[in-house]
PDB file of N, CA and C in Angstrom:
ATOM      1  N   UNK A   1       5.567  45.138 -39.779  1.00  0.00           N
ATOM      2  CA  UNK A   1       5.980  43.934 -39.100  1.00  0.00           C
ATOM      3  C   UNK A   1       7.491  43.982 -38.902  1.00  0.00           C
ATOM      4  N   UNK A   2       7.917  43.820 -37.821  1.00  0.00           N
ATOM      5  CA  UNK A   2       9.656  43.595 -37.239  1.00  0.00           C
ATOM      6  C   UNK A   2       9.904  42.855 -37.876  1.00  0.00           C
ATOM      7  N   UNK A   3      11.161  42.607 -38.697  1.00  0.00           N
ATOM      8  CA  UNK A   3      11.941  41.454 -39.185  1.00  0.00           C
ATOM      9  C   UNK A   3      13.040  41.107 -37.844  1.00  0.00           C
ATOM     10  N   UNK A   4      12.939  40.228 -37.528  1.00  0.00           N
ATOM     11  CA  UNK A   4      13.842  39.630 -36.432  1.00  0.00           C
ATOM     12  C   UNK A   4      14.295  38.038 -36.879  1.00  0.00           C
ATOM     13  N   UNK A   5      15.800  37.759 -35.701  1.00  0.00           N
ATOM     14  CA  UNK A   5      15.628  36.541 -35.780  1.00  0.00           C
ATOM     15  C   UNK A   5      16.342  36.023 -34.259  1.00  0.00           C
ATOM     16  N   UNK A   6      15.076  35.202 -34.126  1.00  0.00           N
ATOM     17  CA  UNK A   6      15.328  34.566 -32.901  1.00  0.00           C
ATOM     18  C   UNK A   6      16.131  33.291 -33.009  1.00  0.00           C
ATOM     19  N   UNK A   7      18.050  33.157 -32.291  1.00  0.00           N
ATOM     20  CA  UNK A   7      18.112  32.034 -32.082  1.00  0.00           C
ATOM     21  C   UNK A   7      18.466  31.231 -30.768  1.00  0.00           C
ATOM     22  N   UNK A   8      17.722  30.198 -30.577  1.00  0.00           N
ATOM     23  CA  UNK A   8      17.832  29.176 -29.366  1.00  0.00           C
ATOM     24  C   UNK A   8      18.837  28.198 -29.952  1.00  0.00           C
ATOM     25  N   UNK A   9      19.845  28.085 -28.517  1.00  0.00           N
ATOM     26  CA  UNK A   9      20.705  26.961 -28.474  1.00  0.00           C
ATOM     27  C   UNK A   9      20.071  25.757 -27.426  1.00  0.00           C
ATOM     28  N   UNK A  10      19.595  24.629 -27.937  1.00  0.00           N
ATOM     29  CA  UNK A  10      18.770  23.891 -26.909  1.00  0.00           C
ATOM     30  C   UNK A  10      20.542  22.525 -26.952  1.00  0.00           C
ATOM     31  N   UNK A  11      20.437  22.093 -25.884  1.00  0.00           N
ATOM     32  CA  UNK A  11      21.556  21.226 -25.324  1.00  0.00           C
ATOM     33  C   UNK A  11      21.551  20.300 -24.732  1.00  0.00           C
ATOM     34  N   UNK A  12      21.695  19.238 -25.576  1.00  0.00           N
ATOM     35  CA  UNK A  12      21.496  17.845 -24.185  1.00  0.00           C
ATOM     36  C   UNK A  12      23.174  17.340 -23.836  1.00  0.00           C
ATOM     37  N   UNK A  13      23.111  16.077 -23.615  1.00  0.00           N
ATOM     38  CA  UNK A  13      24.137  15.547 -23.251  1.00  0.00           C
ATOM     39  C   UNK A  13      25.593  15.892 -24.176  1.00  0.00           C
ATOM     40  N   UNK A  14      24.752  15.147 -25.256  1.00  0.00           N
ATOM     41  CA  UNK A  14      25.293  14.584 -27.028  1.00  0.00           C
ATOM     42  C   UNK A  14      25.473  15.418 -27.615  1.00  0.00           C
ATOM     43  N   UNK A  15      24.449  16.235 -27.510  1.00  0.00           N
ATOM     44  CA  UNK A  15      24.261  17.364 -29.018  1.00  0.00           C
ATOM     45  C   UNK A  15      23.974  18.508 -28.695  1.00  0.00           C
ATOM     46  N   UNK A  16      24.357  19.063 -29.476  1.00  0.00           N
ATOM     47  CA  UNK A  16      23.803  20.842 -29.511  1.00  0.00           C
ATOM     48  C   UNK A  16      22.935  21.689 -30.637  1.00  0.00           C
ATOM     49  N   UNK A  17      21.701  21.167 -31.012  1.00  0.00           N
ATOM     50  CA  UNK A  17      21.355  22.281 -31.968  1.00  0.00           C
ATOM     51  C   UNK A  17      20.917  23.735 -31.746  1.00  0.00           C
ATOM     52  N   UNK A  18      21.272  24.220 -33.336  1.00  0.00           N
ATOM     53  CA  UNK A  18      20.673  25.529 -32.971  1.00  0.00           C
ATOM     54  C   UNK A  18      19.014  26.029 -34.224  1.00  0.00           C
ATOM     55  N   UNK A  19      18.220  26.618 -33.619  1.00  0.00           N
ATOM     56  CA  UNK A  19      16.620  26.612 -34.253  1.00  0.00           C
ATOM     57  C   UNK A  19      16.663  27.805 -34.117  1.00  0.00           C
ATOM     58  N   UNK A  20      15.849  28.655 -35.377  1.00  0.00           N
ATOM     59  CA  UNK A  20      16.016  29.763 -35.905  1.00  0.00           C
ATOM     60  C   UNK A  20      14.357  30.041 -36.034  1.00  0.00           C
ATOM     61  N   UNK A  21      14.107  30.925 -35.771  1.00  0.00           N
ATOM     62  CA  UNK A  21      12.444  31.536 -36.410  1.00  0.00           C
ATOM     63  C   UNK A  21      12.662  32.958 -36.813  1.00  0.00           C
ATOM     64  N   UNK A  22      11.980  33.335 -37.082  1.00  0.00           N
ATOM     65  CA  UNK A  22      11.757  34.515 -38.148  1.00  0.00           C
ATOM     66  C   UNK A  22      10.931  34.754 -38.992  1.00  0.00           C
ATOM     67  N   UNK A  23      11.097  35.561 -40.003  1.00  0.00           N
ATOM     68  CA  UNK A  23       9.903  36.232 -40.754  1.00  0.00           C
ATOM     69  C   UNK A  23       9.759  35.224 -41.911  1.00  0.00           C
ATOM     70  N   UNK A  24      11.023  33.899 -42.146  1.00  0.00           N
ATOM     71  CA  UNK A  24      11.182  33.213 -43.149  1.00  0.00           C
ATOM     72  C   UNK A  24      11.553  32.108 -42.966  1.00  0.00           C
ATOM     73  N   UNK A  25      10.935  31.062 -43.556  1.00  0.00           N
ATOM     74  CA  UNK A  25      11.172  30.014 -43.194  1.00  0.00           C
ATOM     75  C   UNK A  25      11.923  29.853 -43.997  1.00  0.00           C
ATOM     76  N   UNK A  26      12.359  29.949 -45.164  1.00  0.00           N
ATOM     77  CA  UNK A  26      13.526  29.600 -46.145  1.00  0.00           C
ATOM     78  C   UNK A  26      14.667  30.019 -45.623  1.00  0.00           C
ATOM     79  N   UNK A  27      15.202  30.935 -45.295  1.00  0.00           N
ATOM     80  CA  UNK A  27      16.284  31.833 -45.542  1.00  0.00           C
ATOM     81  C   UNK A  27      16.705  31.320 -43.664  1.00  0.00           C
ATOM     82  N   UNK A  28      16.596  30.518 -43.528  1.00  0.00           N
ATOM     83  CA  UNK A  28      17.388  30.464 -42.180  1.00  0.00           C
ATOM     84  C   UNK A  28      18.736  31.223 -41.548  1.00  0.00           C
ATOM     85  N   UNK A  29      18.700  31.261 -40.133  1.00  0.00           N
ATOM     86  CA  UNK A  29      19.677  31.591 -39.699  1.00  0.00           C
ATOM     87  C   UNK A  29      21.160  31.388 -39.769  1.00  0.00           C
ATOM     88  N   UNK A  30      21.810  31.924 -40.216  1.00  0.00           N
ATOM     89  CA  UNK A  30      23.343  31.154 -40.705  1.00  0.00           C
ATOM     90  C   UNK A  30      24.143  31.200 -38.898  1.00  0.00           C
ATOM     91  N   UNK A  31      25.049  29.907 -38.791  1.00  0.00           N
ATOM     92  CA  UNK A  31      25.417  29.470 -37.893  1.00  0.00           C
ATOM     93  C   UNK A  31      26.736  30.432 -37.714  1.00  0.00           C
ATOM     94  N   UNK A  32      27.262  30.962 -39.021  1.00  0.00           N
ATOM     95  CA  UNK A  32      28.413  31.767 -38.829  1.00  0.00           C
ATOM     96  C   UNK A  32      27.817  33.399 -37.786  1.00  0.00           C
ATOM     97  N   UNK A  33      26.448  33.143 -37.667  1.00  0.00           N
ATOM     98  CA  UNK A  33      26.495  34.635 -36.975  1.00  0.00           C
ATOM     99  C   UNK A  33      25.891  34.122 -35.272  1.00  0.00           C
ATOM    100  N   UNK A  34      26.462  33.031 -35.176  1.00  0.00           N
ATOM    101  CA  UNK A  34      26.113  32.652 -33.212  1.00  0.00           C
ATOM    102  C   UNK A  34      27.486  32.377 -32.757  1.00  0.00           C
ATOM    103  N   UNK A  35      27.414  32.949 -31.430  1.00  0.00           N
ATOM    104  CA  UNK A  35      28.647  32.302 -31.225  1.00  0.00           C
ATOM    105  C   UNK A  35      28.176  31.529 -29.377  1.00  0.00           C
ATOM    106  N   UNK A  36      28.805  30.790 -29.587  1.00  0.00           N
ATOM    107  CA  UNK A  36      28.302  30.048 -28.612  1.00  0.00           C
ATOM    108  C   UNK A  36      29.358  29.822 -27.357  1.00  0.00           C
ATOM    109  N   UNK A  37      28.568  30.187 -26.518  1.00  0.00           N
ATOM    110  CA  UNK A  37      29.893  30.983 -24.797  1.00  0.00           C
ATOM    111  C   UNK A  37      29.940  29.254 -24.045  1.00  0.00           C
ATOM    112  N   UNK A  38      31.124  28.796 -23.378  1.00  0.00           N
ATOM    113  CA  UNK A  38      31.017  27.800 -22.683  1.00  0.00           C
ATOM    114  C   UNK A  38      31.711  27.708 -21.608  1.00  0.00           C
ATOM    115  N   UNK A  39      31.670  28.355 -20.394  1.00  0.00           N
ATOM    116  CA  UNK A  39      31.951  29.143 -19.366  1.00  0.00           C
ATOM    117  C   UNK A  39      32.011  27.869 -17.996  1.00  0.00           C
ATOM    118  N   UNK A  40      32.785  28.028 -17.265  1.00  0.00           N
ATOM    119  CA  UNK A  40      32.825  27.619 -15.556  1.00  0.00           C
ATOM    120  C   UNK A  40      32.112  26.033 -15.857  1.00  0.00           C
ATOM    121  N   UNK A  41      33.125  24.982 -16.293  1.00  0.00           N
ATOM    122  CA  UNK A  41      32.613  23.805 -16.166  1.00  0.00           C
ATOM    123  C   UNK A  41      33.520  22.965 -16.397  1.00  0.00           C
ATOM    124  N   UNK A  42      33.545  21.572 -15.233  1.00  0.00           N
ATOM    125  CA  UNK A  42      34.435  20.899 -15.027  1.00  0.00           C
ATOM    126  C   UNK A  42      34.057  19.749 -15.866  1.00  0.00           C
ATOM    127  N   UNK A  43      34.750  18.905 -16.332  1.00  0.00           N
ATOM    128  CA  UNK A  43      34.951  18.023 -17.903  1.00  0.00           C
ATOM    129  C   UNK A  43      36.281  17.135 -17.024  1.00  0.00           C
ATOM    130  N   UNK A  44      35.186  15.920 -16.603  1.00  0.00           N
ATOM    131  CA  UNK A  44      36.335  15.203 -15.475  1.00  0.00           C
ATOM    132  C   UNK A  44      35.903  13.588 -15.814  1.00  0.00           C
ATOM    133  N   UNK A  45      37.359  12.575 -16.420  1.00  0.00           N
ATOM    134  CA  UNK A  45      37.359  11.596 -16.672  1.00  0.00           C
ATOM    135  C   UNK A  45      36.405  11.029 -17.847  1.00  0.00           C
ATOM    136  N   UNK A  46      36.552  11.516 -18.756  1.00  0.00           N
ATOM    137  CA  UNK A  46      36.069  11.471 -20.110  1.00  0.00           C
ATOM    138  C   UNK A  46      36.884  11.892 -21.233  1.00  0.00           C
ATOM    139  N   UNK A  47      36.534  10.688 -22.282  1.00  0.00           N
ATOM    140  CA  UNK A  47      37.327  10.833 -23.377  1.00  0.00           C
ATOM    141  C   UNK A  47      37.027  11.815 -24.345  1.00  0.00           C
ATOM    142  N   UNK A  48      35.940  11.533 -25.014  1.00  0.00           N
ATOM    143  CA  UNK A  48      35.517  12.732 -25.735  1.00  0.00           C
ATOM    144  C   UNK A  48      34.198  13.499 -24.948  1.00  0.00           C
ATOM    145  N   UNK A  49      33.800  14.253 -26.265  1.00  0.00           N
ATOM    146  CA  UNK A  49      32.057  15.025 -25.200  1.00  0.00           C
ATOM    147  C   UNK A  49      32.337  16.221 -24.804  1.00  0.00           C
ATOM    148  N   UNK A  50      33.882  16.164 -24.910  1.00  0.00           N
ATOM    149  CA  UNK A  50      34.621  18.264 -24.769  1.00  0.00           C
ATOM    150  C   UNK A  50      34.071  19.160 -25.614  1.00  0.00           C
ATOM    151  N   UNK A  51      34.491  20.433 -25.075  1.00  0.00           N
ATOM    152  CA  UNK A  51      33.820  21.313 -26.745  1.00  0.00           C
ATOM    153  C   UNK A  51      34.188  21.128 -27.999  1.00  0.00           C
ATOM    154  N   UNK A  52      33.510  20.752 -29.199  1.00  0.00           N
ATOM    155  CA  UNK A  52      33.687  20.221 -30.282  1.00  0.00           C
ATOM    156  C   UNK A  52      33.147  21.595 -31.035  1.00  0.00           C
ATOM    157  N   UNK A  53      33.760  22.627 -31.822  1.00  0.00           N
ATOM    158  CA  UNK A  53      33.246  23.306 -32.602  1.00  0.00           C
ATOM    159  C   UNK A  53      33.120  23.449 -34.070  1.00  0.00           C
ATOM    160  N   UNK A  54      32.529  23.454 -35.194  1.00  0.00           N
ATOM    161  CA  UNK A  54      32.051  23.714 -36.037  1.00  0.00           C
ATOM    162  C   UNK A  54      31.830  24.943 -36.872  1.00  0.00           C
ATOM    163  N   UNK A  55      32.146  25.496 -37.933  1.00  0.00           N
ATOM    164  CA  UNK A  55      31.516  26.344 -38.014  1.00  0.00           C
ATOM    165  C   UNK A  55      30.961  27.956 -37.161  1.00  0.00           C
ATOM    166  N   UNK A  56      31.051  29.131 -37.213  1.00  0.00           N
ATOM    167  CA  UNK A  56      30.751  30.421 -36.426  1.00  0.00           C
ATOM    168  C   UNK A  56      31.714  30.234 -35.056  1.00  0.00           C
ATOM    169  N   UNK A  57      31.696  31.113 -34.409  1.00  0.00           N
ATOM    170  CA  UNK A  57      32.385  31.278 -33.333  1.00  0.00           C
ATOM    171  C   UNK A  57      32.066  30.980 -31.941  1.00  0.00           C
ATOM    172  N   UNK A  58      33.204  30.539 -30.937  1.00  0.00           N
ATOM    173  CA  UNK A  58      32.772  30.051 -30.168  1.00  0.00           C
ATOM    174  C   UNK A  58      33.747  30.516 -28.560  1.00  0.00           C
ATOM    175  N   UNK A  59      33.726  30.286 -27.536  1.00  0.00           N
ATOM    176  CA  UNK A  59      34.058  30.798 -26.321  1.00  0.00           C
ATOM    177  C   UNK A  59      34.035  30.090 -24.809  1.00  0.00           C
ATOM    178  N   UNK A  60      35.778  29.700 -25.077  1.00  0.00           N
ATOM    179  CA  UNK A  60      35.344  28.596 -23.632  1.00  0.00           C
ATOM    180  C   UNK A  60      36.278  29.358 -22.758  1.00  0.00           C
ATOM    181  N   UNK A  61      35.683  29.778 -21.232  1.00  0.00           N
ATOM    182  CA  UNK A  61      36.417  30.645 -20.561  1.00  0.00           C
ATOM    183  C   UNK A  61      36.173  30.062 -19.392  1.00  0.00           C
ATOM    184  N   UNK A  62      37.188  29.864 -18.333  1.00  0.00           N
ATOM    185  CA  UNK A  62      37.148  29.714 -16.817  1.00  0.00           C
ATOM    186  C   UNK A  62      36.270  28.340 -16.975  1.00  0.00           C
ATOM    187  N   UNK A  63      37.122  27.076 -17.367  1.00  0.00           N
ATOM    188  CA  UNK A  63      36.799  25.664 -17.333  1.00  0.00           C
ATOM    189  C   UNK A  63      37.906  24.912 -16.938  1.00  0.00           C
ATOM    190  N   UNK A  64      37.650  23.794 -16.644  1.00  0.00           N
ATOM    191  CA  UNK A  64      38.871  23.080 -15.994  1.00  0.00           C
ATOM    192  C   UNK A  64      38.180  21.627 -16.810  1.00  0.00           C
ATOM    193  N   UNK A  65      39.687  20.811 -17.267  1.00  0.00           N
ATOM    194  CA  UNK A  65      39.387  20.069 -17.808  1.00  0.00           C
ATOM    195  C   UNK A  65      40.436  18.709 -16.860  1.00  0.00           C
ATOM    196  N   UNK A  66      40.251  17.747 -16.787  1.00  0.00           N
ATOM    197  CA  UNK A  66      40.763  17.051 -15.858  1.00  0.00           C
ATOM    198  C   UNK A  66      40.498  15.622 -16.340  1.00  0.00           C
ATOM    199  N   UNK A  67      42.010  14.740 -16.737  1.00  0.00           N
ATOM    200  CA  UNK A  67      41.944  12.988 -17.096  1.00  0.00           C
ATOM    201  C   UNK A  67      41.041  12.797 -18.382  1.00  0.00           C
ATOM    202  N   UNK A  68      40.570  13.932 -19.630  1.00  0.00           N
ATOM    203  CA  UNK A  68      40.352  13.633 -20.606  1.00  0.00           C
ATOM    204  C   UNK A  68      41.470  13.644 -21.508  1.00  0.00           C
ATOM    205  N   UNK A  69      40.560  12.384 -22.839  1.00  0.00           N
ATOM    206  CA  UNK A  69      41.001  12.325 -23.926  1.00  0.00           C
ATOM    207  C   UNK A  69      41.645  13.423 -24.738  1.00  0.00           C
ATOM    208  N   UNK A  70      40.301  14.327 -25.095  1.00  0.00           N
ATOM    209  CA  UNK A  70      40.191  15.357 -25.473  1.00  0.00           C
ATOM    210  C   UNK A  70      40.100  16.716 -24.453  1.00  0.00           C
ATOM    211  N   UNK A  71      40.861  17.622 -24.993  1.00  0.00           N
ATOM    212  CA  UNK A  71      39.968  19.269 -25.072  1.00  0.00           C
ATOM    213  C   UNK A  71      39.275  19.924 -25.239  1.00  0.00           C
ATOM    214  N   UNK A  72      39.360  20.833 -26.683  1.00  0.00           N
ATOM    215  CA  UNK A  72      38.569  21.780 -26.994  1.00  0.00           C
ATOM    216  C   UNK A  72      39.048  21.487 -28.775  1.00  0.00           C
ATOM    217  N   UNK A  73      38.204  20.977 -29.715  1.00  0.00           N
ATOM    218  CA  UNK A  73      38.848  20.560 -30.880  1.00  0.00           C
ATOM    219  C   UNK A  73      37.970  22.125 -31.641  1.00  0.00           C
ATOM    220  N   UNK A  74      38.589  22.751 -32.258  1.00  0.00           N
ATOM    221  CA  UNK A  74      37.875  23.863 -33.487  1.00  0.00           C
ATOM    222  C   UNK A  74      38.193  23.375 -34.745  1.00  0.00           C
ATOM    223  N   UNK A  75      37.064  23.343 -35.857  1.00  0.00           N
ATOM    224  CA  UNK A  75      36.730  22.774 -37.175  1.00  0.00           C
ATOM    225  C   UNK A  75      36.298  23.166 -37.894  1.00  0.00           C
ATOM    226  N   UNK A  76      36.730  23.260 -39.004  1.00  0.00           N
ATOM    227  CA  UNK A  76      35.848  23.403 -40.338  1.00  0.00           C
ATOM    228  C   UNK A  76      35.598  25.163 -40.147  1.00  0.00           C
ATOM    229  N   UNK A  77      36.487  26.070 -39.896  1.00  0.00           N
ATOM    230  CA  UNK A  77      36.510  26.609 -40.057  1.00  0.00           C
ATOM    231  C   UNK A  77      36.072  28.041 -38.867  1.00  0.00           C
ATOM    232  N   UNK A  78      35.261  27.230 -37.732  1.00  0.00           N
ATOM    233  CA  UNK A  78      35.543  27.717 -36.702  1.00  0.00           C
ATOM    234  C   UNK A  78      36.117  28.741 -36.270  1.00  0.00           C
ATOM    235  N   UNK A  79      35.713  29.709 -35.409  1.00  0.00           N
ATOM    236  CA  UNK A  79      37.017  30.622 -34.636  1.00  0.00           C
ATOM    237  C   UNK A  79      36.608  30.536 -33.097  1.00  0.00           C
ATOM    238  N   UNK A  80      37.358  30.200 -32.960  1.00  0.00           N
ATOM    239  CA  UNK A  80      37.699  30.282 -30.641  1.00  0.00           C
ATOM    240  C   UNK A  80      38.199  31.046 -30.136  1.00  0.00           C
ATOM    241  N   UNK A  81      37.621  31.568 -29.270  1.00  0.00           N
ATOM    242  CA  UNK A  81      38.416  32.103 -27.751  1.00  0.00           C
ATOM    243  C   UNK A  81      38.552  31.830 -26.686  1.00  0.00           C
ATOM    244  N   UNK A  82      39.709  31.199 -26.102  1.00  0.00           N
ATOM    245  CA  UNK A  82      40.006  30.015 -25.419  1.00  0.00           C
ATOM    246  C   UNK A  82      40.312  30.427 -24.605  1.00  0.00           C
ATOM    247  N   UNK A  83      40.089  31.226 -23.192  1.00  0.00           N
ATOM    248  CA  UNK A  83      40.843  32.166 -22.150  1.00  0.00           C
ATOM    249  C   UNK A  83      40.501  31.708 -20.713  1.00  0.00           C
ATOM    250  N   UNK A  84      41.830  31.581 -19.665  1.00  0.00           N
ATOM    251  CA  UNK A  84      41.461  31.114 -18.437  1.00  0.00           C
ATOM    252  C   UNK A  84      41.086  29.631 -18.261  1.00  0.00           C
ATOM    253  N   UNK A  85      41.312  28.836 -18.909  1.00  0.00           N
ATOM    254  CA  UNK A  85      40.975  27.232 -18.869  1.00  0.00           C
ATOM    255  C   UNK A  85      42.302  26.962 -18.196  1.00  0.00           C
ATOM    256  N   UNK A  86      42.103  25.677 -17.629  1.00  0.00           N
ATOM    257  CA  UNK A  86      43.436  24.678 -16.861  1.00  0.00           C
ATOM    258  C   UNK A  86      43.299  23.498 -17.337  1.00  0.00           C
ATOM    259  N   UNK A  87      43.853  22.550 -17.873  1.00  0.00           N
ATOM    260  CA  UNK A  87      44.059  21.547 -18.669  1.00  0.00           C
ATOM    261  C   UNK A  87      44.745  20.740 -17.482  1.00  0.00           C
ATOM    262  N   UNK A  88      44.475  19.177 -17.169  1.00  0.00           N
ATOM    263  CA  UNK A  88      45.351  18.648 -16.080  1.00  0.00           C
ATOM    264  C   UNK A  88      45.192  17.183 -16.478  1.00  0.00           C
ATOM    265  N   UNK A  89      46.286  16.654 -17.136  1.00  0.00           N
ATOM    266  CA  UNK A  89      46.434  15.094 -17.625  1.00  0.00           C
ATOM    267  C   UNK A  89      45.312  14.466 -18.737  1.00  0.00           C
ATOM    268  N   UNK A  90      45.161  16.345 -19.773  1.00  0.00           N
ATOM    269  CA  UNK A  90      44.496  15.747 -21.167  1.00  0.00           C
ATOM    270  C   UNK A  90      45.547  16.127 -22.094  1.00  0.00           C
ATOM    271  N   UNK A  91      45.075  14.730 -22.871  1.00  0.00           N
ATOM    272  CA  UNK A  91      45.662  14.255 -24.235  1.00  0.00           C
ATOM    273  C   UNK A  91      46.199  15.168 -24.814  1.00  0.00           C
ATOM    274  N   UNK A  92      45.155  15.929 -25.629  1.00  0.00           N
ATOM    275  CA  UNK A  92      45.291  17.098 -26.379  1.00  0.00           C
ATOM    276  C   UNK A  92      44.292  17.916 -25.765  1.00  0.00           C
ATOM    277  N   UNK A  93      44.890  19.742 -25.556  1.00  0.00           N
ATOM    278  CA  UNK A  93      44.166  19.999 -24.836  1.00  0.00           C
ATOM    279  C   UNK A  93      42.923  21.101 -25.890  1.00  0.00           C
ATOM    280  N   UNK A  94      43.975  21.677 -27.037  1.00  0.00           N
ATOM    281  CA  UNK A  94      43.372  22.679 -27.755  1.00  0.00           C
ATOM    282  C   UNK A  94      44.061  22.014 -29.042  1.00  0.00           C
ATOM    283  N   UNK A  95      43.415  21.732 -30.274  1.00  0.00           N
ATOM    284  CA  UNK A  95      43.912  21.050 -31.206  1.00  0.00           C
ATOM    285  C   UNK A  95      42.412  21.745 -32.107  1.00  0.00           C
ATOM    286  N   UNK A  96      42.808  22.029 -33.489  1.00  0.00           N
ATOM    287  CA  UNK A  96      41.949  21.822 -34.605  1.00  0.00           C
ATOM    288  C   UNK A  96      42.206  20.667 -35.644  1.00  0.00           C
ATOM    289  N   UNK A  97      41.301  20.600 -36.374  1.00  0.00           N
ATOM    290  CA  UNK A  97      40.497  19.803 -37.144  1.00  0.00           C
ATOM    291  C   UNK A  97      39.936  20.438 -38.241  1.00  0.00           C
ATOM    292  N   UNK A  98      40.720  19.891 -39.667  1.00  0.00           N
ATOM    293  CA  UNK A  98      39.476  20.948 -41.262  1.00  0.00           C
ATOM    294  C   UNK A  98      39.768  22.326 -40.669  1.00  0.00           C
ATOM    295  N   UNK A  99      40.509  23.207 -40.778  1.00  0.00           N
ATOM    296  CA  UNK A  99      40.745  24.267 -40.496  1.00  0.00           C
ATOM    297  C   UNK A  99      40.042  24.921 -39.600  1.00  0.00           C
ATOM    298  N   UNK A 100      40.366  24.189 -38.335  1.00  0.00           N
ATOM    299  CA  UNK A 100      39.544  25.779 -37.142  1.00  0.00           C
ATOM    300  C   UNK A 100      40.849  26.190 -36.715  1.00  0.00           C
ATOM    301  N   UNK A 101      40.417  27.625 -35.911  1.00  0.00           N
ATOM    302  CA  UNK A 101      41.094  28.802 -35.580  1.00  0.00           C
ATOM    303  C   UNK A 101      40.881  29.113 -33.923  1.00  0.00           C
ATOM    304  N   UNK A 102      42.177  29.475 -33.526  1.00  0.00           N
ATOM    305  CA  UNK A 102      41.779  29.393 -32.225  1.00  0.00           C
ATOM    306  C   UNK A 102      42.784  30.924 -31.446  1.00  0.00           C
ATOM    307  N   UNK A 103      42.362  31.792 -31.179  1.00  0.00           N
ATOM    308  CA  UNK A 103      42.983  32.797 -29.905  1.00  0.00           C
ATOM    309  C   UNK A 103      42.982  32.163 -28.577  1.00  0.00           C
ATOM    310  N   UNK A 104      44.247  31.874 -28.178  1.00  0.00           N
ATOM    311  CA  UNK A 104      44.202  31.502 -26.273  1.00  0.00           C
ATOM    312  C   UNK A 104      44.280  32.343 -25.928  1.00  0.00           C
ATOM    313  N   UNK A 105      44.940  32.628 -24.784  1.00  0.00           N
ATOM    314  CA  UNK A 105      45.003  33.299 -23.749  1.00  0.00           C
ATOM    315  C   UNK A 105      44.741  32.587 -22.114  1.00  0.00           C
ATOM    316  N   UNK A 106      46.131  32.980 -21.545  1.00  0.00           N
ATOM    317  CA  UNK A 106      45.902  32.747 -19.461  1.00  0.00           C
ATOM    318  C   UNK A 106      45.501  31.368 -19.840  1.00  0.00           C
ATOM    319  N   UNK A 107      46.126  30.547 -20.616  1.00  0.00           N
ATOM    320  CA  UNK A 107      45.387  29.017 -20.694  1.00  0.00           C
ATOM    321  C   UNK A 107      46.605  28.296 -19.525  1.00  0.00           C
ATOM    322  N   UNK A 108      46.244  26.943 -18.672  1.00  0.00           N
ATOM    323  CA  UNK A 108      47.038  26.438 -18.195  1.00  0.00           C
ATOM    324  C   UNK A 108      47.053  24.849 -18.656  1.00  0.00           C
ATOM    325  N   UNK A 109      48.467  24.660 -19.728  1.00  0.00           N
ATOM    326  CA  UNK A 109      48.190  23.224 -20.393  1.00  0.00           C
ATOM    327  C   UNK A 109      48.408  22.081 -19.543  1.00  0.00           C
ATOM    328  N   UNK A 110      49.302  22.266 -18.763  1.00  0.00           N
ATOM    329  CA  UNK A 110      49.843  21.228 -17.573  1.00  0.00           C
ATOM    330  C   UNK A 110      50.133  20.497 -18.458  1.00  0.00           C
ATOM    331  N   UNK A 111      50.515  19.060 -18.990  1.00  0.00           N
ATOM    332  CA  UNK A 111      51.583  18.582 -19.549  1.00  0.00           C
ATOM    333  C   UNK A 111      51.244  18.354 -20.850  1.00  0.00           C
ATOM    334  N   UNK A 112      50.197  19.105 -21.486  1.00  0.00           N
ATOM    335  CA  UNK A 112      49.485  19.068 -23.168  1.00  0.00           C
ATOM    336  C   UNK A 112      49.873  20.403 -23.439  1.00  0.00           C
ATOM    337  N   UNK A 113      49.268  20.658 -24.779  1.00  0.00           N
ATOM    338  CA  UNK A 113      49.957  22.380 -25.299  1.00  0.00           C
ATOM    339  C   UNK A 113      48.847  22.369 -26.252  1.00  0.00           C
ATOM    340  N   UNK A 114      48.868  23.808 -26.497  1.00  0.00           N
ATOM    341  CA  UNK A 114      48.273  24.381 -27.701  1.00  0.00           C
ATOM    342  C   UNK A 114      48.177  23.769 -29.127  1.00  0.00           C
ATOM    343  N   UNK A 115      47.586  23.110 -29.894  1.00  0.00           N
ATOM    344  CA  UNK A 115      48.139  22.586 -31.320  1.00  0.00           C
ATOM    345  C   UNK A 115      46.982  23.304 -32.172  1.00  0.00           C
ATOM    346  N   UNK A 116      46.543  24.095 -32.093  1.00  0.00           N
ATOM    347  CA  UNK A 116      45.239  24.714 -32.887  1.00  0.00           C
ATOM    348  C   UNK A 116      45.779  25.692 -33.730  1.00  0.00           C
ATOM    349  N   UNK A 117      45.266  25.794 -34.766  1.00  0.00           N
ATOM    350  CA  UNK A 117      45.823  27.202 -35.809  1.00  0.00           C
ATOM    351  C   UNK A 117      45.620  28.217 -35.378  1.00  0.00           C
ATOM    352  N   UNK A 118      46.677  29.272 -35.431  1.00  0.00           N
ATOM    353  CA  UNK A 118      46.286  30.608 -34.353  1.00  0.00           C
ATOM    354  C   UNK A 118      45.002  31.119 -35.287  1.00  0.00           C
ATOM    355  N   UNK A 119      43.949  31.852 -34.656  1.00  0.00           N
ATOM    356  CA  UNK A 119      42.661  32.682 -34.587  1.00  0.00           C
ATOM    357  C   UNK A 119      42.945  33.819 -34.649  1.00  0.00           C
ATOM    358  N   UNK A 120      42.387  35.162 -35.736  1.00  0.00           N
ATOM    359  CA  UNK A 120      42.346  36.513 -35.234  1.00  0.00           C
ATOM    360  C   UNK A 120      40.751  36.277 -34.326  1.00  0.00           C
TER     361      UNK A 120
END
């Protein structure tokens, strides 16, 4: 029998979980080994509801964020790769929270900046 493990990121509005199957139902999937990509999407006139990360690694590339509250907050230990985003009249654009970690890169803050703990 294959030992595998399958994981699905299912996504609504609000929330994001992630569901694990495998050969074990005990021994679940640990969240530090997903990393979750968040690619080409506009985030326009809203306060929060930005990428909020948690825990394992994560990847927001070629997004435009526009008249939010928030950015992109990394937490609790988190690591990001933040590359090619444009930021235009948000609050904070890249900021952590409980120790997340963040690599930019080609970011455009327009009148917000970087405040996140640098990321290897």
């Amino acid at each position: 029998m294959a030992n595998f493990k399958l994981i699905y990121i299912l996504a609504t509005a609000y929330l994001a979980y992630v569901v694990a199957s495998g050969p074990s139902v005990v021994k679940r999937a640990s969240v530090d080994d997903v990393c979750f990509p968040k690619n080409n999407n506009f985030w326009y006139n809203i306060n929060t509801r930005t990428p909020s990360f948690r825990f394992g690694t994560g990847h927001v590339y070629k997004s435009y964020f526009e008249n939010a509250g928030d950015g992109i907050n990394t937490r609790m230990g988190a690591q990001m790769l933040v590359e090619s985003n444009v930021f235009v009249n948000v609050d904070e654009a890249l900021y952590s929270t409980d120790k997340g970690y963040t690599v930019a890169r080609n970011n455009d803050w327009g009148s917000s900046k970087n405040a996140a703990l640098e990321g290897t």
